[in-house]
N, C-alpha and C. Protein backbone atom coordinates (compact mmCIF):
# COMPACT_ATOMS: atom_id res chain seq x y z
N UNK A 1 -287.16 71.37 127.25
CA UNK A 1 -286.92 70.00 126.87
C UNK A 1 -285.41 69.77 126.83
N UNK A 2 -285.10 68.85 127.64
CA UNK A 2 -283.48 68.23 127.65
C UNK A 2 -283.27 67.45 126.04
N UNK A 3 -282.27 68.20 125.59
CA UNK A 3 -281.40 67.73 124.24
C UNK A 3 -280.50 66.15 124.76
N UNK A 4 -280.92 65.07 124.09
CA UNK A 4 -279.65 64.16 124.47
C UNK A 4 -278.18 64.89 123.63
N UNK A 5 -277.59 63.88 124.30
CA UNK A 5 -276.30 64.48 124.12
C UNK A 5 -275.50 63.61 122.87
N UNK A 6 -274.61 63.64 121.78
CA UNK A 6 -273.99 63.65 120.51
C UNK A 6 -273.74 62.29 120.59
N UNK A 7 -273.03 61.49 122.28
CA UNK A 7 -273.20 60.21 122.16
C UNK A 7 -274.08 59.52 122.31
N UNK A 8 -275.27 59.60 122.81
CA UNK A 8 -276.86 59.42 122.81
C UNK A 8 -277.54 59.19 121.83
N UNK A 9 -277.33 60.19 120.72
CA UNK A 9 -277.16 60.31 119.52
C UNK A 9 -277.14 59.19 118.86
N UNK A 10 -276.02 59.47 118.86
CA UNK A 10 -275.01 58.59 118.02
C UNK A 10 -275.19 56.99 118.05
N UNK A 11 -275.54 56.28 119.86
CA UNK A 11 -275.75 55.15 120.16
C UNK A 11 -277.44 55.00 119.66
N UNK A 12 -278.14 55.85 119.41
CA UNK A 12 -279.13 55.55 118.75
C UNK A 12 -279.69 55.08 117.43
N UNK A 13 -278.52 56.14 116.85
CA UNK A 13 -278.33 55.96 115.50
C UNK A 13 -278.20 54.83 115.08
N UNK A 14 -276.59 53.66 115.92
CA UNK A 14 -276.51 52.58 115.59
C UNK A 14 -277.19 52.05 115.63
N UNK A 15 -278.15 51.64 116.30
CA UNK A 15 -279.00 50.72 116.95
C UNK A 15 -280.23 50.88 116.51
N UNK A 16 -280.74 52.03 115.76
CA UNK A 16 -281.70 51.93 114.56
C UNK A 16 -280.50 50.95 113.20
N UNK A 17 -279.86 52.18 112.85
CA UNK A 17 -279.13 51.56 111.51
C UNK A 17 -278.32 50.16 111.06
N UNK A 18 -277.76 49.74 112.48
CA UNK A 18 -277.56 48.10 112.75
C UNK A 18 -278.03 47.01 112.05
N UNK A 19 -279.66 46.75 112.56
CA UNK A 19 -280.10 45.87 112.47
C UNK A 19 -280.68 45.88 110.88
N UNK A 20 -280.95 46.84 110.05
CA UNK A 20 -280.91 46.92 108.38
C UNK A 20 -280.05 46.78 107.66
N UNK A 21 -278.62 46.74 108.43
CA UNK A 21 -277.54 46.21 107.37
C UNK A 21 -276.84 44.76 107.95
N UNK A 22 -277.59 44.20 108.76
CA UNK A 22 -277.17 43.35 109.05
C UNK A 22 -278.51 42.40 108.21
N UNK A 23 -280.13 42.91 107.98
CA UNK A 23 -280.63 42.09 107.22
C UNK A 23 -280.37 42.48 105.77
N UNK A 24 -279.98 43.34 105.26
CA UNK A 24 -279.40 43.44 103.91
C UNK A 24 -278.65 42.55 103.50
N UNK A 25 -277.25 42.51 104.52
CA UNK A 25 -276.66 41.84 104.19
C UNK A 25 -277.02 39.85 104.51
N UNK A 26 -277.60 39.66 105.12
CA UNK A 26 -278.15 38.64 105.39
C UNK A 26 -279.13 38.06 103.78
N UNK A 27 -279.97 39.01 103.78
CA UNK A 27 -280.88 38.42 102.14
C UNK A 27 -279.89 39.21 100.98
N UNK A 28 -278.71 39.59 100.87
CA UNK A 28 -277.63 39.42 99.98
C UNK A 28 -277.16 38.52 99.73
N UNK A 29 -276.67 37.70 101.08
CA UNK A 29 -275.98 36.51 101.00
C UNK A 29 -277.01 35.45 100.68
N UNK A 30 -278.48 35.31 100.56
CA UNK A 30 -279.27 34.14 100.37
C UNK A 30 -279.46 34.58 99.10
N UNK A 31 -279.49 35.46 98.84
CA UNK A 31 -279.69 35.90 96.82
C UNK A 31 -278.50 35.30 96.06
N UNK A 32 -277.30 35.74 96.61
CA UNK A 32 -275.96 35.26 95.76
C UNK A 32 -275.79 33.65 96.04
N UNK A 33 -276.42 32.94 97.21
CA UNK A 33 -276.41 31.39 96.86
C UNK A 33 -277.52 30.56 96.60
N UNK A 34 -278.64 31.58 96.44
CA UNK A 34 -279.59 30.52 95.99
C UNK A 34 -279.76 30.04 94.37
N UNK A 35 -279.64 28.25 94.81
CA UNK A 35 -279.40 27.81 93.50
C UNK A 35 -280.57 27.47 92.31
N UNK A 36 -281.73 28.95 92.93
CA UNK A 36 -282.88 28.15 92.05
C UNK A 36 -283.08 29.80 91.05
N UNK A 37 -282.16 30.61 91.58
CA UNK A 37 -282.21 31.87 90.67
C UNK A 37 -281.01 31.97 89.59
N UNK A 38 -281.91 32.24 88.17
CA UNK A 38 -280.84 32.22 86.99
C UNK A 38 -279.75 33.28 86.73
N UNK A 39 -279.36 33.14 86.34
CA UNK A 39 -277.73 34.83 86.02
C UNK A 39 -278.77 35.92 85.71
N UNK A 40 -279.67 36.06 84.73
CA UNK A 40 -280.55 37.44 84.99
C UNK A 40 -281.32 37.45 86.16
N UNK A 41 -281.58 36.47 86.57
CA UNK A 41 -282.50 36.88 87.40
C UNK A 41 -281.76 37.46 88.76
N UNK A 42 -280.63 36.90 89.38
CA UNK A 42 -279.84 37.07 90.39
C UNK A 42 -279.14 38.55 89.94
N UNK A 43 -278.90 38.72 88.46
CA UNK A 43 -277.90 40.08 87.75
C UNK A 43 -279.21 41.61 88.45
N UNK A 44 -280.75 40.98 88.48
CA UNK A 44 -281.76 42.11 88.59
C UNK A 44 -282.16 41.92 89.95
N UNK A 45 -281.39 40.90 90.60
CA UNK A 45 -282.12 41.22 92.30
C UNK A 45 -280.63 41.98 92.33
N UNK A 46 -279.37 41.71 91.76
CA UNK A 46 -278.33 42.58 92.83
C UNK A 46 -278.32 43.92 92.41
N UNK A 47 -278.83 44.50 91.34
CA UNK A 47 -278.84 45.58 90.90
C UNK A 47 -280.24 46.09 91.67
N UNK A 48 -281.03 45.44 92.34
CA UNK A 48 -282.18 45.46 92.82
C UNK A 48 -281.66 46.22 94.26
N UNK A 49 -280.89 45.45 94.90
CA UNK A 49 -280.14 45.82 96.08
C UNK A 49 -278.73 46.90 96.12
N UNK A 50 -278.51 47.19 95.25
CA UNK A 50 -277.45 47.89 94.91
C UNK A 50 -278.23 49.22 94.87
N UNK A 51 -279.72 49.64 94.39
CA UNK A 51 -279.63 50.73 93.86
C UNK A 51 -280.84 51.07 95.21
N UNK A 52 -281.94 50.22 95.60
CA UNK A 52 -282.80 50.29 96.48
C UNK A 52 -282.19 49.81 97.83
N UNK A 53 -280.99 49.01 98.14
CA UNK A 53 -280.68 48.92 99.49
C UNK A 53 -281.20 47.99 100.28
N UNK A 54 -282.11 48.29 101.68
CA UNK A 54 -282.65 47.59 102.02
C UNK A 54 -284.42 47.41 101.92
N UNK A 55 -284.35 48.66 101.22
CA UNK A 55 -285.65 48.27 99.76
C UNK A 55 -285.82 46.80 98.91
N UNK A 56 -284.77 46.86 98.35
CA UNK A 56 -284.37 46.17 97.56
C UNK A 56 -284.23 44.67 98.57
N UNK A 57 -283.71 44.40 99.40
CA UNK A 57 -283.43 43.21 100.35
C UNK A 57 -284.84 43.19 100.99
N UNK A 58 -286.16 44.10 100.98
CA UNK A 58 -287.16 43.74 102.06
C UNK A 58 -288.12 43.19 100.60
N UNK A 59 -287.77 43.76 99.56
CA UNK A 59 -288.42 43.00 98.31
C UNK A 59 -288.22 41.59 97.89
N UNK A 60 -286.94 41.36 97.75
CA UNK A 60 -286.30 39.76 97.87
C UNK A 60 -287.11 38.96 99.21
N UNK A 61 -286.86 39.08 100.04
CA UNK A 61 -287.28 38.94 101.61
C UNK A 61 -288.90 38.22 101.10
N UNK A 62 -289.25 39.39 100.64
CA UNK A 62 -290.87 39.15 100.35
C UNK A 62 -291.52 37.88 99.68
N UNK A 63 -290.93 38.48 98.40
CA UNK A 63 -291.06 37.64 97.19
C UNK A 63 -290.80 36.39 97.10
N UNK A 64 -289.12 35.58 97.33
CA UNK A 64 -288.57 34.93 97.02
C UNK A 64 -287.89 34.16 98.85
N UNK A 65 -288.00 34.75 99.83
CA UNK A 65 -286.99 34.49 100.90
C UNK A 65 -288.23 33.45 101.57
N UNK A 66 -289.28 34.70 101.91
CA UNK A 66 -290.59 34.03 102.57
C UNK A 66 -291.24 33.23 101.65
N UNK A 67 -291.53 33.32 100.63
CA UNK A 67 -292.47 33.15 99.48
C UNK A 67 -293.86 33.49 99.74
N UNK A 68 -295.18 32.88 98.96
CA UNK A 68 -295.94 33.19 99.17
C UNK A 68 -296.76 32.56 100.20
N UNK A 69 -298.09 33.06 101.10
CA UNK A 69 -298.17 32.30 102.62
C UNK A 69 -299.36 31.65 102.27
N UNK A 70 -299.99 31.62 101.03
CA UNK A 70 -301.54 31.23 101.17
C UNK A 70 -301.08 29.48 101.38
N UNK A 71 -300.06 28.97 101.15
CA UNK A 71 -300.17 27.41 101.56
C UNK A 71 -299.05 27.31 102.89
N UNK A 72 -299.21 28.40 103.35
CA UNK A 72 -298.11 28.04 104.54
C UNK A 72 -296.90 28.00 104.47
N UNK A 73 -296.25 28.14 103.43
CA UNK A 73 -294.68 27.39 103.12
C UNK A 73 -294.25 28.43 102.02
N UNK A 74 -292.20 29.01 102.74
CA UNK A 74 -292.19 29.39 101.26
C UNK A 74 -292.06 28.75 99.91
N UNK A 75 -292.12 29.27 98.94
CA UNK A 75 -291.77 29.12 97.44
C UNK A 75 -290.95 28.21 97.30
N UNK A 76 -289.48 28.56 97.66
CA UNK A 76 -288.46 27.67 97.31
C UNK A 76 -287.72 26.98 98.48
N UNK A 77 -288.34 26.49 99.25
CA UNK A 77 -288.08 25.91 100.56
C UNK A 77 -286.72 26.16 101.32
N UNK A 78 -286.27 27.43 101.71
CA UNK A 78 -285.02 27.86 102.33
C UNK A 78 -285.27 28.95 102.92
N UNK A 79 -287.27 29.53 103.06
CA UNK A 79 -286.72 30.71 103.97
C UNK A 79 -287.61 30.13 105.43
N UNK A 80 -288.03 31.08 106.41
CA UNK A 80 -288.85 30.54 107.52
C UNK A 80 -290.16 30.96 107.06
N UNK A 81 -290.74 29.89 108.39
CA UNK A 81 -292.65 29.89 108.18
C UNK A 81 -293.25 31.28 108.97
């Protein structure tokens, strides 16, 4: 079996690891401006994301970004259908 080679690698690596810190940081930035979450509540999603990552950002995502789907629409009308 042929080994890829360190830059093969490496260009793989990015291109898995890329696109999770680009949605981290994406439902970071909709946590720190959404104006319908209170100082604890925003203080326990960033400590949420701080300690779980993009754990923590696929939980937000869930919960609060999408909301819930049984009526079609999210929660707080700012994420997609």
């Amino acid at each position: 079996m042929i080994r890829p080679g360190p830059l093969v690698q490496s260009v793989l690596v990015f291109l898995l690891v890329a696109p999770l810190i680009v949605f981290w940081a994406w439902m970071l930035d909709d946590m720190l401006q959404n104006p319908l979450l209170t100082r604890n509540a925003r203080t326990a999603w960033l400590a949420a994301f701080l300690a779980l990552n993009v754990f923590g950002a696929a939980g937000y995502y869930m919960i609060l970004y999408r909301g819930p789907r049984n009526y079609g629409g999210p929660r707080n009308g700012r994420g997609l259908r």
